[in-house]
Protein backbone atom coordinates (compact mmCIF):
# COMPACT_ATOMS: atom_id res chain seq x y z
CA UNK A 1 99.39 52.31 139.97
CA UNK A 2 95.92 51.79 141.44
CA UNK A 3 96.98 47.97 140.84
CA UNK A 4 99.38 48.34 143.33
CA UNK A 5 96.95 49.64 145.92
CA UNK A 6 94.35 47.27 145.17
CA UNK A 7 96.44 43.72 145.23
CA UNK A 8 97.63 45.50 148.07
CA UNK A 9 101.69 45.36 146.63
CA UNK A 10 102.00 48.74 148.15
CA UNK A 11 101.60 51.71 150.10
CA UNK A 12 100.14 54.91 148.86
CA UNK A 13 103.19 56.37 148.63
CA UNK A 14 104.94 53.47 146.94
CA UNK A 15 102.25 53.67 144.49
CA UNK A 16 102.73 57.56 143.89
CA UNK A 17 106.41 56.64 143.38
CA UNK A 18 106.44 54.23 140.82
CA UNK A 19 104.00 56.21 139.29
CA UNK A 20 106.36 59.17 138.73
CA UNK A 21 109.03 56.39 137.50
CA UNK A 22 107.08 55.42 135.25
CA UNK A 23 105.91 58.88 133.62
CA UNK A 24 109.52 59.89 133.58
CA UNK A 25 110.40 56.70 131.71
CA UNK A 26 107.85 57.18 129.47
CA UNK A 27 108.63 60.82 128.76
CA UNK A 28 112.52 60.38 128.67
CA UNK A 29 111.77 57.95 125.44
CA UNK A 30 109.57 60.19 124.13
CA UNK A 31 112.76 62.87 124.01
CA UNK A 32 114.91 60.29 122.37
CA UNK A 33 112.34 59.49 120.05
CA UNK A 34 112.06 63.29 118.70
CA UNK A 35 115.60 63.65 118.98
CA UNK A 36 116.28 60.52 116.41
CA UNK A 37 113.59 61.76 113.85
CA UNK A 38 114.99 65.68 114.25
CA UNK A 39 112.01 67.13 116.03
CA UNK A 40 113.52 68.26 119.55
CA UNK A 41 112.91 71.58 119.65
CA UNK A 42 115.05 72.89 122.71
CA UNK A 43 113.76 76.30 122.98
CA UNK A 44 110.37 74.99 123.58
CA UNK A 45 110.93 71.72 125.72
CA UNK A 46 114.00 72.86 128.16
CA UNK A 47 111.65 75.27 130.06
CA UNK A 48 108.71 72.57 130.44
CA UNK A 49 111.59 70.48 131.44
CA UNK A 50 112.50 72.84 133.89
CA UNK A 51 108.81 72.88 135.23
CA UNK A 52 108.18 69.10 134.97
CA UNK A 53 111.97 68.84 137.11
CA UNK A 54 110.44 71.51 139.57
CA UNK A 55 107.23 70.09 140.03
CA UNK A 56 108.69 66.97 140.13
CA UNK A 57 110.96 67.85 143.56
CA UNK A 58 107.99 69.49 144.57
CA UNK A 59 105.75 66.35 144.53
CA UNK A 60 108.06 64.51 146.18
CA UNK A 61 108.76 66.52 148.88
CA UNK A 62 104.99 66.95 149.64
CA UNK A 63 104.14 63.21 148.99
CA UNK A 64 107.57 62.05 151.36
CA UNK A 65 107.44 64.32 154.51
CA UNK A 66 104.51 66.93 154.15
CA UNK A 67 101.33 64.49 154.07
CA UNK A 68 100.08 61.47 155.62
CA UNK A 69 99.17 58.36 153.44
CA UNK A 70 95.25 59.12 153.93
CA UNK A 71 95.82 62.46 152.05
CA UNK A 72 97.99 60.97 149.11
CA UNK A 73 94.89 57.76 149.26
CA UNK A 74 92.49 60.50 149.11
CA UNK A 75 94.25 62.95 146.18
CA UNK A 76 95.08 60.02 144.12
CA UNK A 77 91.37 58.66 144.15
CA UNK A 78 90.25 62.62 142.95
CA UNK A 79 92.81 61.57 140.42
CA UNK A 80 91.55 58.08 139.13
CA UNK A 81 88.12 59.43 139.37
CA UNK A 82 89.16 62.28 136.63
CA UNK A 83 91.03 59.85 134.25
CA UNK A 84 87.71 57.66 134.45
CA UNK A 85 85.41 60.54 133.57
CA UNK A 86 88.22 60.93 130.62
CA UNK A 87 88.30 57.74 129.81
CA UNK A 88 84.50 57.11 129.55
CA UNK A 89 84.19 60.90 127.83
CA UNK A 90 86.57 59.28 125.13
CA UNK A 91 84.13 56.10 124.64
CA UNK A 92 81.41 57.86 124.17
């Protein structure tokens, strides 16, 4: 998603959103997946559905009509910064 900042395909915002597409993509085929092989366990993944759903709406909300573009530019660089201390944590 930074990609789409930096080449300049996108707003902040357009960034954040195809972001979230892509997670729930991602995650949705990780469901099927467990499903297939018979390790969906509902009691335990309906209520972090629920909270992914939730937090989800919330996002979206906040990221559509609460902030401004700097704030989402600013929150997703805190963001990038923390996956690059992860990533670099991992390497070493």
């Amino acid at each position: 998603m930074p990609l789409i900042i930096m080449f300049r395909l996108g707003s902040e915002k357009e960034a954040a959103a195809s972001g979230a597409t892509f997670i729930w993509v991602n995650s949705l085929v990780g469901v099927i997946a467990r499903t297939q092989i018979g390790a969906f366990d509902p009691q335990f993944i309906l209520p972090l559905a629920g909270a992914v759903m939730l937090g989800g709406f919330a996002g979206s909300y906040m990221g559509a009509v609460r902030f401004n573009a700097k704030t989402i530019q600013q929150v997703m660089g805190g963001i990038i910064l923390i996956a690059i201390l992860f990533l670099i944590k991992g390497i070493l």
